[in-house]
C-alpha atoms as a PDB file:
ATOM      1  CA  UNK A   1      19.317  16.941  19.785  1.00  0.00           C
ATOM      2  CA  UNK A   2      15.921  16.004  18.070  1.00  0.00           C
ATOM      3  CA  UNK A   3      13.938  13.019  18.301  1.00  0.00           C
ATOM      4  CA  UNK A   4      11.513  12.420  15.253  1.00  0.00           C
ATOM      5  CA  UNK A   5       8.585  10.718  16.158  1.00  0.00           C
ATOM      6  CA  UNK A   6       4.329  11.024  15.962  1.00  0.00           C
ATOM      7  CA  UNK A   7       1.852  10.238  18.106  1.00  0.00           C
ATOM      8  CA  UNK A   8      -2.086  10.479  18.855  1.00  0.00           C
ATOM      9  CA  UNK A   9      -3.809   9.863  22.109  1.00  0.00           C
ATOM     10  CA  UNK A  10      -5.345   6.300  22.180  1.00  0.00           C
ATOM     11  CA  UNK A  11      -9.240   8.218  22.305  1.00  0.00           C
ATOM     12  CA  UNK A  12      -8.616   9.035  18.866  1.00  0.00           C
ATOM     13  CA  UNK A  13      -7.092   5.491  17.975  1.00  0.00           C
ATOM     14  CA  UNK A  14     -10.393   4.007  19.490  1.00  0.00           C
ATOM     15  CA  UNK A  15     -12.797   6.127  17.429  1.00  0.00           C
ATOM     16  CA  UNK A  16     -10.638   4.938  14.524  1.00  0.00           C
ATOM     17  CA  UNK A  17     -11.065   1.346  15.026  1.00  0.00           C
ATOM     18  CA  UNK A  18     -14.340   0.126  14.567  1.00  0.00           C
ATOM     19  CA  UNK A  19     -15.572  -3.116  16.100  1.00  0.00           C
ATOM     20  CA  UNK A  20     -15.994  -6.246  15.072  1.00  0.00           C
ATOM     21  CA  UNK A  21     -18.896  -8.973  15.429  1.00  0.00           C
ATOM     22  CA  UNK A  22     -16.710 -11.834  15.812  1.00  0.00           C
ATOM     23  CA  UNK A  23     -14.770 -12.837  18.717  1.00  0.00           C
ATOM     24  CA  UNK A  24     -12.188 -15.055  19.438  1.00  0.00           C
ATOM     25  CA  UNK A  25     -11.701 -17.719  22.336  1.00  0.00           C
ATOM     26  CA  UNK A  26      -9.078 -16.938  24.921  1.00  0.00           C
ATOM     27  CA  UNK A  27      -7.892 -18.709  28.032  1.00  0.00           C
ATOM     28  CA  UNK A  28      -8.360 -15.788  29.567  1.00  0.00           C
ATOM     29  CA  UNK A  29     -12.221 -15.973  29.360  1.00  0.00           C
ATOM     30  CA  UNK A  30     -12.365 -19.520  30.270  1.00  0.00           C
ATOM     31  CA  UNK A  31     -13.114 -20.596  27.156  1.00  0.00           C
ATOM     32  CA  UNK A  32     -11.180 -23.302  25.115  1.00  0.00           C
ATOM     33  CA  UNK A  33      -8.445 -21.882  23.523  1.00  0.00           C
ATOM     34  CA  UNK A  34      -8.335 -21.761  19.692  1.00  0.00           C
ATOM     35  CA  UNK A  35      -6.445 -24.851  17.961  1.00  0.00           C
ATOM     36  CA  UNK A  36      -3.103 -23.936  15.652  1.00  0.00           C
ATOM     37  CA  UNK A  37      -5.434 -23.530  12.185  1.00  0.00           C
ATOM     38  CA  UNK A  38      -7.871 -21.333  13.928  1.00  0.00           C
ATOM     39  CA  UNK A  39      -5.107 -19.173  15.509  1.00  0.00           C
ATOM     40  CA  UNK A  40      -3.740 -18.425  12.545  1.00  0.00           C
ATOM     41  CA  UNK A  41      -6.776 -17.361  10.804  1.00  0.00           C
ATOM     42  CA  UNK A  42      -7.331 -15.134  14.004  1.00  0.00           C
ATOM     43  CA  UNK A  43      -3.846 -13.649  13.321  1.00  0.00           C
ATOM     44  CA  UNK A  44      -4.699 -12.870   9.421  1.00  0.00           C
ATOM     45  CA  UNK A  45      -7.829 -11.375   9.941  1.00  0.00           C
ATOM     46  CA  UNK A  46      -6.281  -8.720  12.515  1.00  0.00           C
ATOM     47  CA  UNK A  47      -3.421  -8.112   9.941  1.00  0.00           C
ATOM     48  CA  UNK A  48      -5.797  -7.617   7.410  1.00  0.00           C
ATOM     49  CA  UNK A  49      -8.397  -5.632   9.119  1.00  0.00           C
ATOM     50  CA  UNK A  50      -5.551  -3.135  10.361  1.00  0.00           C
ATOM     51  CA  UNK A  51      -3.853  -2.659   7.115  1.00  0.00           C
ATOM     52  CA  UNK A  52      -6.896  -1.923   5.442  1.00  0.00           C
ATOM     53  CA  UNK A  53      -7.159   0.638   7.956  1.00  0.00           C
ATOM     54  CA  UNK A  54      -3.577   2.021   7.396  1.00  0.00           C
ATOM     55  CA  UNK A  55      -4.107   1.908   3.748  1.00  0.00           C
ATOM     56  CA  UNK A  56      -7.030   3.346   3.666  1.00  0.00           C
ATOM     57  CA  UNK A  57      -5.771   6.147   5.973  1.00  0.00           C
ATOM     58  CA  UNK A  58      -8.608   5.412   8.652  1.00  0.00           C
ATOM     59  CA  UNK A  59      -5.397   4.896  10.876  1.00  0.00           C
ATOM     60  CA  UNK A  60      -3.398   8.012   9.870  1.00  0.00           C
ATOM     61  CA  UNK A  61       0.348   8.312   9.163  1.00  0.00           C
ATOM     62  CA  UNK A  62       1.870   8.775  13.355  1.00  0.00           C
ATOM     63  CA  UNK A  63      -1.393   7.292  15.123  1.00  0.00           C
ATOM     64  CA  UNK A  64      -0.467   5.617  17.878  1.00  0.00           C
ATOM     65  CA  UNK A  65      -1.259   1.902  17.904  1.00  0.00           C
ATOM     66  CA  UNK A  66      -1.902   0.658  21.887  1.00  0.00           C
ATOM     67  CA  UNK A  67      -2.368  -3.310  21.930  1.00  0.00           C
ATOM     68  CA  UNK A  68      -4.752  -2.962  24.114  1.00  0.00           C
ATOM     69  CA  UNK A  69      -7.103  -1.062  22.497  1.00  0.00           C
ATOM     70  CA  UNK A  70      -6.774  -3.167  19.049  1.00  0.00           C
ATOM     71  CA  UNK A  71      -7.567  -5.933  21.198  1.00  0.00           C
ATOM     72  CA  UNK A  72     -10.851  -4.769  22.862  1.00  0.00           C
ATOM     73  CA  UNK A  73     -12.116  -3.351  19.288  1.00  0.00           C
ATOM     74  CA  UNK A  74     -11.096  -6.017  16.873  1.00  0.00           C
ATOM     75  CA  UNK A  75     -12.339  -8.270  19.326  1.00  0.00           C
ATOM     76  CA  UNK A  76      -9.495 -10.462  19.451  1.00  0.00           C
ATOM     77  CA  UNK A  77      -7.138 -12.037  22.085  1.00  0.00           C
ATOM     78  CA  UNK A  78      -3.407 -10.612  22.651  1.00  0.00           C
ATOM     79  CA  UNK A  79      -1.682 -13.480  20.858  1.00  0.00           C
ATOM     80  CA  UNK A  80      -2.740 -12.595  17.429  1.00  0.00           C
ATOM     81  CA  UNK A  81      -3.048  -9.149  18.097  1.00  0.00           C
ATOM     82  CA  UNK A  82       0.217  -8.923  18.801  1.00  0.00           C
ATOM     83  CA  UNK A  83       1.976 -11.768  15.587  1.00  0.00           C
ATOM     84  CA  UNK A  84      -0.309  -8.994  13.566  1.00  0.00           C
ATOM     85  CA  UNK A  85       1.632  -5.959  14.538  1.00  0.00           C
ATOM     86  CA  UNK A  86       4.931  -7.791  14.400  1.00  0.00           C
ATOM     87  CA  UNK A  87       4.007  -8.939  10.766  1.00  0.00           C
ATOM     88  CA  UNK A  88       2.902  -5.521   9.809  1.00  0.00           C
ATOM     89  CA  UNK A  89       6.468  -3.676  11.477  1.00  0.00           C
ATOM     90  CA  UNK A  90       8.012  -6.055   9.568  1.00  0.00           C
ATOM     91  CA  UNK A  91       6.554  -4.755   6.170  1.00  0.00           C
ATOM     92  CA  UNK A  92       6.630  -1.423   7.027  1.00  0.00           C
ATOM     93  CA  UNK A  93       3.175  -0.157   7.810  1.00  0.00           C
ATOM     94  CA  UNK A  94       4.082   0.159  11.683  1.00  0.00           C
ATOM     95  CA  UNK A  95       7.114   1.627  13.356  1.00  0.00           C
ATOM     96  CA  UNK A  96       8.508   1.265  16.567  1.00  0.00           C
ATOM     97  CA  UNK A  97       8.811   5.282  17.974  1.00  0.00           C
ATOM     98  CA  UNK A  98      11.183   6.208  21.439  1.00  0.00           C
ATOM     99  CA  UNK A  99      13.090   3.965  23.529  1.00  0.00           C
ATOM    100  CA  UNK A 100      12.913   1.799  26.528  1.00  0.00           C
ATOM    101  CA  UNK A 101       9.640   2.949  28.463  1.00  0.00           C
ATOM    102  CA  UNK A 102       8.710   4.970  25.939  1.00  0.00           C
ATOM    103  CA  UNK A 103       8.518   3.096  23.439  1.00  0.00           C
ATOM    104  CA  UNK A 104       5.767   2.708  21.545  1.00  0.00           C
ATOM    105  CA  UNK A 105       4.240   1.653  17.976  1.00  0.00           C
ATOM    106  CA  UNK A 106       3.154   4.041  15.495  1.00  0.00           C
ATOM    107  CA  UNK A 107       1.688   3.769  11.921  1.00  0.00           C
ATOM    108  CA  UNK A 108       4.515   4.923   9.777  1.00  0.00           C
ATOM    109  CA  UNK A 109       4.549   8.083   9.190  1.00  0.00           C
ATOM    110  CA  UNK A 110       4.826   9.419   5.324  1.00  0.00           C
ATOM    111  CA  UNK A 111       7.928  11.168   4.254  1.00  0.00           C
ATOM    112  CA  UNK A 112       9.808  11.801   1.237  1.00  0.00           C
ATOM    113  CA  UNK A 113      12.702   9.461   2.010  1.00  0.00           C
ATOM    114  CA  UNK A 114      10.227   6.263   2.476  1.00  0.00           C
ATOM    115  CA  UNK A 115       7.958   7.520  -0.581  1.00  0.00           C
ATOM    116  CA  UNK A 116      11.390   7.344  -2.833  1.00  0.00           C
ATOM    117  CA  UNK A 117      12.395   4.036  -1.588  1.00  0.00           C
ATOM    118  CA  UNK A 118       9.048   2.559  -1.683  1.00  0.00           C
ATOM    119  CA  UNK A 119       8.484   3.740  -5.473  1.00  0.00           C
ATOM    120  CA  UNK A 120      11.670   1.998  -6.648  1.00  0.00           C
ATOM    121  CA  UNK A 121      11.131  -1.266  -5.128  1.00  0.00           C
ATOM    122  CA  UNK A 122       7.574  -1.063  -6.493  1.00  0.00           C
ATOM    123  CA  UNK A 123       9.110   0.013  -9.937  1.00  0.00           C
ATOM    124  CA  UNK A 124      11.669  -2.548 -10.370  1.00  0.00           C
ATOM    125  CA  UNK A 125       8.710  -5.744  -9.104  1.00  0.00           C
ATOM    126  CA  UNK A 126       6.794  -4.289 -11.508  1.00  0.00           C
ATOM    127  CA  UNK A 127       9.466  -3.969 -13.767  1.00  0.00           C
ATOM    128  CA  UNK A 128       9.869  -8.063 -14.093  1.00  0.00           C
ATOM    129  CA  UNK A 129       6.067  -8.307 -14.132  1.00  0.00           C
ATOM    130  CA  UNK A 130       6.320  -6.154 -17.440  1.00  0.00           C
ATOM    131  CA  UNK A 131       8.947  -8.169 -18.700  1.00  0.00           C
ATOM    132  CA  UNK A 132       7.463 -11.487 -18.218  1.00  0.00           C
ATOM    133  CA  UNK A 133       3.827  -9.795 -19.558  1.00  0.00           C
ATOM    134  CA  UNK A 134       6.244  -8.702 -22.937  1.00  0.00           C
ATOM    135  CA  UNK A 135       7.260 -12.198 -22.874  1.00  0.00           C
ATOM    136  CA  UNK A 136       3.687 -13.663 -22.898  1.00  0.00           C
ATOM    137  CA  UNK A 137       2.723 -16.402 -25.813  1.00  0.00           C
ATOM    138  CA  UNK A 138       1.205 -13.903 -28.872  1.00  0.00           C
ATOM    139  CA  UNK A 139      -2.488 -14.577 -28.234  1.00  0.00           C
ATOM    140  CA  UNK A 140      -2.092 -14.173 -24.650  1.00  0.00           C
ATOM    141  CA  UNK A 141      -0.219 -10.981 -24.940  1.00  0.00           C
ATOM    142  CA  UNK A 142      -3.118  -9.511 -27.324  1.00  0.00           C
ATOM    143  CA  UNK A 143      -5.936 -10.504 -24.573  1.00  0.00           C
ATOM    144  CA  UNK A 144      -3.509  -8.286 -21.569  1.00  0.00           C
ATOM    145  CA  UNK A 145      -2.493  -5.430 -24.204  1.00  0.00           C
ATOM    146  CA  UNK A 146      -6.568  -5.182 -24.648  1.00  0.00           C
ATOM    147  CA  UNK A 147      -7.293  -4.566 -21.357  1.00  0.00           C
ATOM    148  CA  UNK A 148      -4.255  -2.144 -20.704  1.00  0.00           C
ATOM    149  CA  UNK A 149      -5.320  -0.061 -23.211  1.00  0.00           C
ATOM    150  CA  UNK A 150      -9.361  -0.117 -22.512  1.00  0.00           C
ATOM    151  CA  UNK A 151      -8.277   0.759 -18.432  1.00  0.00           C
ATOM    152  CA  UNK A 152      -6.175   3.283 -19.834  1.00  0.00           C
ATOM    153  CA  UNK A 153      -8.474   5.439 -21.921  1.00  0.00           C
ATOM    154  CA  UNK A 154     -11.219   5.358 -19.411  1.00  0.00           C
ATOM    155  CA  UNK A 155      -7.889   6.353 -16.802  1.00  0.00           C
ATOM    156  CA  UNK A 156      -7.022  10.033 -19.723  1.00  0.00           C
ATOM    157  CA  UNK A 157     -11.256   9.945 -19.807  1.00  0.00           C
ATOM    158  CA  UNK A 158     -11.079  10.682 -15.549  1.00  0.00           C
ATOM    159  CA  UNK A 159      -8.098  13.110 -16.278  1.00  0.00           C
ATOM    160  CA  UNK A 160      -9.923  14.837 -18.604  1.00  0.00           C
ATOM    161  CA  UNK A 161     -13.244  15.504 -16.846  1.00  0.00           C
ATOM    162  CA  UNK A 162     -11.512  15.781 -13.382  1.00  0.00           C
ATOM    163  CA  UNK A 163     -14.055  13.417 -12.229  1.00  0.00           C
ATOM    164  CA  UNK A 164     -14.150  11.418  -8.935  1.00  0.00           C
ATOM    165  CA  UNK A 165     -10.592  10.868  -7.209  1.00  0.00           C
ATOM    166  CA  UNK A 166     -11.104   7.916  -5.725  1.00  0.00           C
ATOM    167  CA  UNK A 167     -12.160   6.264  -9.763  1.00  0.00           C
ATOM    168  CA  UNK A 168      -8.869   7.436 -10.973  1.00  0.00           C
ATOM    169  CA  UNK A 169      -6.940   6.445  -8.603  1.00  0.00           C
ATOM    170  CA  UNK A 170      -8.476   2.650  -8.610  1.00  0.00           C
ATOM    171  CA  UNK A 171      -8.139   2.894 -12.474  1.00  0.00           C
ATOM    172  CA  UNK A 172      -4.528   3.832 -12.243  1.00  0.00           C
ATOM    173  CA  UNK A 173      -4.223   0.909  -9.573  1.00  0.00           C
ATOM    174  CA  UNK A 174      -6.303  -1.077 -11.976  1.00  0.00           C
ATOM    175  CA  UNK A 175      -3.628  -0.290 -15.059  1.00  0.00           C
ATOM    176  CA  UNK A 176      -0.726  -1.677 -13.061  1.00  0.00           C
ATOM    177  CA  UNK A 177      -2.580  -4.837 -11.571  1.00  0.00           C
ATOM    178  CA  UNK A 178      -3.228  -6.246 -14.959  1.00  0.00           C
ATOM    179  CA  UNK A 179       0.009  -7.002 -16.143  1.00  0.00           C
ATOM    180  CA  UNK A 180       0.739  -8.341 -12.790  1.00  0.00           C
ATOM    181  CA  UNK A 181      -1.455 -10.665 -11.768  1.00  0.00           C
ATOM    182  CA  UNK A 182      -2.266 -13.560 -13.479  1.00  0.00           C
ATOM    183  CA  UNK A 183       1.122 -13.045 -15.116  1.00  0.00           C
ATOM    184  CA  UNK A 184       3.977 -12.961 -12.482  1.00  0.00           C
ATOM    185  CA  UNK A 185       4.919 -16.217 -10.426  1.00  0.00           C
ATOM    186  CA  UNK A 186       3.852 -16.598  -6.584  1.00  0.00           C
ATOM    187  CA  UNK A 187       7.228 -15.455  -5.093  1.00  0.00           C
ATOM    188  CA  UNK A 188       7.063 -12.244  -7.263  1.00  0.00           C
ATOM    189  CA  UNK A 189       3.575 -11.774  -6.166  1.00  0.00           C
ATOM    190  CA  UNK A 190       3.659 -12.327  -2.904  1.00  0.00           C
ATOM    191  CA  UNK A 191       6.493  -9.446  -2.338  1.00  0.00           C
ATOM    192  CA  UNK A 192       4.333  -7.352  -4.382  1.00  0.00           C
ATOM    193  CA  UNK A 193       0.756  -7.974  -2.614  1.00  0.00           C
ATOM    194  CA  UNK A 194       3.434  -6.901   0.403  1.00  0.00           C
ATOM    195  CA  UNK A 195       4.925  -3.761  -0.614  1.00  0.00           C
ATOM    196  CA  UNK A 196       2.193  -1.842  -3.157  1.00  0.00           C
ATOM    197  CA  UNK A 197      -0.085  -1.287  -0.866  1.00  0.00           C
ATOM    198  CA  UNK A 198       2.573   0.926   0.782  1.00  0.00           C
ATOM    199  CA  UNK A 199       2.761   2.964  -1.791  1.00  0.00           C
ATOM    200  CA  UNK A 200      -0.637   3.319  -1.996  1.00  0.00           C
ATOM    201  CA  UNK A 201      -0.767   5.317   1.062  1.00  0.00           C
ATOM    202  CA  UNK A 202       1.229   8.086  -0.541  1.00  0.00           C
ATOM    203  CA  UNK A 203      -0.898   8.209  -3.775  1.00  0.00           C
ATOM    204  CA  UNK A 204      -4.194   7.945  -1.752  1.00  0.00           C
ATOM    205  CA  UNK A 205      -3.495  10.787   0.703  1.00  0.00           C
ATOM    206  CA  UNK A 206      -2.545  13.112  -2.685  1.00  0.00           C
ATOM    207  CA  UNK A 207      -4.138  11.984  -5.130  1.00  0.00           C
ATOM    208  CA  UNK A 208      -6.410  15.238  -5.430  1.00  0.00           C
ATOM    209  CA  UNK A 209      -2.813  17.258  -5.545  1.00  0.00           C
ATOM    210  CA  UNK A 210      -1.195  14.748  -7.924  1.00  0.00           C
ATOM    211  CA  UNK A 211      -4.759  14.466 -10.665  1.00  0.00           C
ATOM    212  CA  UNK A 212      -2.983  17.474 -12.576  1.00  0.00           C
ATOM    213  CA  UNK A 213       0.285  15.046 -13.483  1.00  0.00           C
ATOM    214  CA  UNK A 214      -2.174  12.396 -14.607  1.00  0.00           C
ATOM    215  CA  UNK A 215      -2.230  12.954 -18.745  1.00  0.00           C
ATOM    216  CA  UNK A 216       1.489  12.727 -18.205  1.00  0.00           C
ATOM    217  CA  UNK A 217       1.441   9.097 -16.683  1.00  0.00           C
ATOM    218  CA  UNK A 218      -1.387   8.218 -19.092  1.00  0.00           C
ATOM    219  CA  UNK A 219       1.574   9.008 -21.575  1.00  0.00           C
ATOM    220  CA  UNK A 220       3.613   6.809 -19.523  1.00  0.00           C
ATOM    221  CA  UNK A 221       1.430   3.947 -20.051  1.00  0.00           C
ATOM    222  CA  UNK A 222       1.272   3.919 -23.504  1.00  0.00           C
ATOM    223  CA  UNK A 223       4.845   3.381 -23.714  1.00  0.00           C
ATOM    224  CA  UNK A 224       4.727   0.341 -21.274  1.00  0.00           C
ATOM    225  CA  UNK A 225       1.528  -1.047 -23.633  1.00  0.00           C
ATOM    226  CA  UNK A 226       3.522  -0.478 -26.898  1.00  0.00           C
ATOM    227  CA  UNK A 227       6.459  -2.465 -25.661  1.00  0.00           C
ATOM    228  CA  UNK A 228       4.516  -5.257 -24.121  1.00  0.00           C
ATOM    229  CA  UNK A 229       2.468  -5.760 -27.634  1.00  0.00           C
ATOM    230  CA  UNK A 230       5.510  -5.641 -29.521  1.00  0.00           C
ATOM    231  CA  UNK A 231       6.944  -8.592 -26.995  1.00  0.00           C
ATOM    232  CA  UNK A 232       9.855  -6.338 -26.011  1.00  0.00           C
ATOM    233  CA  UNK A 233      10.699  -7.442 -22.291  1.00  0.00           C
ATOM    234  CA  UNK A 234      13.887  -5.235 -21.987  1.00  0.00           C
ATOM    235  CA  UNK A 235      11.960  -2.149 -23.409  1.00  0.00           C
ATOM    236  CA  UNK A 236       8.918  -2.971 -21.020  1.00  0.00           C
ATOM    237  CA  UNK A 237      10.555  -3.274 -18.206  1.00  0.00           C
ATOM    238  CA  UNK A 238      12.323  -0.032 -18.600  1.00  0.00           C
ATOM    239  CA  UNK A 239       9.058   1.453 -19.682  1.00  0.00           C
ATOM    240  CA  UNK A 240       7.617   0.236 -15.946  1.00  0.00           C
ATOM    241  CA  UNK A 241      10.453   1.459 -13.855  1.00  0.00           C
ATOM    242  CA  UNK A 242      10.553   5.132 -15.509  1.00  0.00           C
ATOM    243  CA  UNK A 243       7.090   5.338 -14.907  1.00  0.00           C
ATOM    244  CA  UNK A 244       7.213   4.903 -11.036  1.00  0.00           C
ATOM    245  CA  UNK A 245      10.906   7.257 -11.290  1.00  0.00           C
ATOM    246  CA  UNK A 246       8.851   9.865 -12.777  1.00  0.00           C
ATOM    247  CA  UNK A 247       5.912   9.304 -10.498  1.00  0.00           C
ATOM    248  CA  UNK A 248       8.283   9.396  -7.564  1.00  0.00           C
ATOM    249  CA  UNK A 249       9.687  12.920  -8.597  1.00  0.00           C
ATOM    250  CA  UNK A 250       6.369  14.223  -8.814  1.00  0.00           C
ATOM    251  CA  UNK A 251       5.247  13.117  -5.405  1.00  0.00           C
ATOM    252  CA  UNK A 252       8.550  14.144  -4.358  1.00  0.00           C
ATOM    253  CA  UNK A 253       7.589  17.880  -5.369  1.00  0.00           C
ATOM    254  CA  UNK A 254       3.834  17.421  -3.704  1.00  0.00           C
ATOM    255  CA  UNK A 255       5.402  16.619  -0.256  1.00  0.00           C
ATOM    256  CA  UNK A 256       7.471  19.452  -0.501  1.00  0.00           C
ATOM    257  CA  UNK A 257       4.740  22.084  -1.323  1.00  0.00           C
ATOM    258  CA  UNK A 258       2.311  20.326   1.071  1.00  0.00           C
ATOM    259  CA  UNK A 259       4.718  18.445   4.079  1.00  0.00           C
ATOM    260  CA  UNK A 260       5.419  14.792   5.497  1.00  0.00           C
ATOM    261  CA  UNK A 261       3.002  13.505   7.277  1.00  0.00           C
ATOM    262  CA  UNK A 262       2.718  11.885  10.969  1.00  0.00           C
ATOM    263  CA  UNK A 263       5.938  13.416  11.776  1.00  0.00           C
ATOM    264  CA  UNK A 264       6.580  15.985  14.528  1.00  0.00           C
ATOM    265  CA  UNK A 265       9.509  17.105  16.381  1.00  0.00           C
ATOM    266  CA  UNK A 266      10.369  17.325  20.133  1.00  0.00           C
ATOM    267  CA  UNK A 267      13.211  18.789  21.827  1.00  0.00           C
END
């Protein structure tokens, strides 16, 4: 029978973590320990200095994530270290990999399966963001549909010329933030500040593979612009969510050619 799971020795988890200037009190040290407030700033700037790692692929898909060492690099003490990870299993950035003693967390690994599950969730949050941007007052909706289509022609500009990745890839993020933010409520926010950068794993690590399938999504946004200037939230909303269908095919096929990522198997 085979176990799935990835792993990579805790050297190469060190190099990847660099250090930080700050530290923070523990009881251990015989310092004072840090009041409620502070502790909880402690704990979000560990979750946010490790995503941005695992986002940013500086922690790849499978590295092996030892407490320990996140602890002597980020500076920190084990108690936030440790509400850190637990927040980030929870949204899916870290897995938990083999059982009892030998068990261990992981970043998770990228695979078809969790790219086509990720894209639909992202597509139907920003699905209802599209619909409440096609919903907009007139004059407000104008000011948005400006923007879309000025990030959007710069976006086919980068497709054209081939140009830097890493540009078309924030311009494509850039497209799909607008009629987000400053649009959507908090609660529909929130769950999207917590799932989209997920995705953004997948379309970071391929983006060089996937430039050739950008005219096509350009095309895609046009139709999501048109119906949200028009003020047709039904039409924009379906608009939204065939866009990240079509976008999940095509990483589908890119994953295929080129394989999933942080997974091996042992017997």
């Amino acid at each position: 029978m085979t176990r799935r799971f990835a792993a990579v020795s805790t050297a190469a988890n060190q190099r990847a973590l660099p250090s930080v200037r700050a530290t923070l009190r523990s009881p251990q040290t015989g310092k004072q320990a840090a009041p409620p407030g502070e502790r909880s700033d402690h704990v979000s700037r560990v979750y946010n200095e490790l995503r941005g790692l695992i986002v940013s692929g500086q922690l790849p898909p499978g590295a092996r994530i030892v407490e320990r060492t996140v602890v002597e690099r980020l500076g920190s003490s084990r108690t936030p270290v440790r509400s850190a990870l637990h927040r980030l299993q929870q949204e899916g950035f870290v897995a938990s990999s083999g059982l009892g003693r030998d068990q261990r967390l992981i970043v998770t690994p990228l695979t078809q399966s969790d790219a086509r599950e990720l894209f639909v969730i992202v597509g139907h949050l920003e699905g209802l963001a599209a619909r409440e941007a096609a919903s907009l007052a007139p004059e407000r909706r104008r000011g948005l549909v400006r923007k879309l289509r000025e990030i959007n022609r710069a976006l086919a500009v980068a497709a054209r010329t081939r140009g830097n990745h890493a540009r078309t890839f924030e311009l494509d993020l850039e497209f799909h933030r607008t009629y987000v933010e400053d649009v959507v409520g908090p609660r529909l926010l929130a769950l999207h500040r917590a799932i989209k950068p997920q995705s953004e794993r997948y379309t970071r690590l391929y983006v060089s593979v996937l430039l050739d399938d950008i005219p096509t999504s350009v095309k895609e946004h046009e139709a999501i612009i048109r119906a949200i200037a028009s003020g047709e939230p039904t039409a924009a909303q379906g608009a939204v969510e065939t866009n990240w269908r079509n976008a999940s095919q095509r990483l589908a096929k890119v994953i295929a050619d080129l394989g999933e990522r942080g997974i091996w198997h042992v017997r």
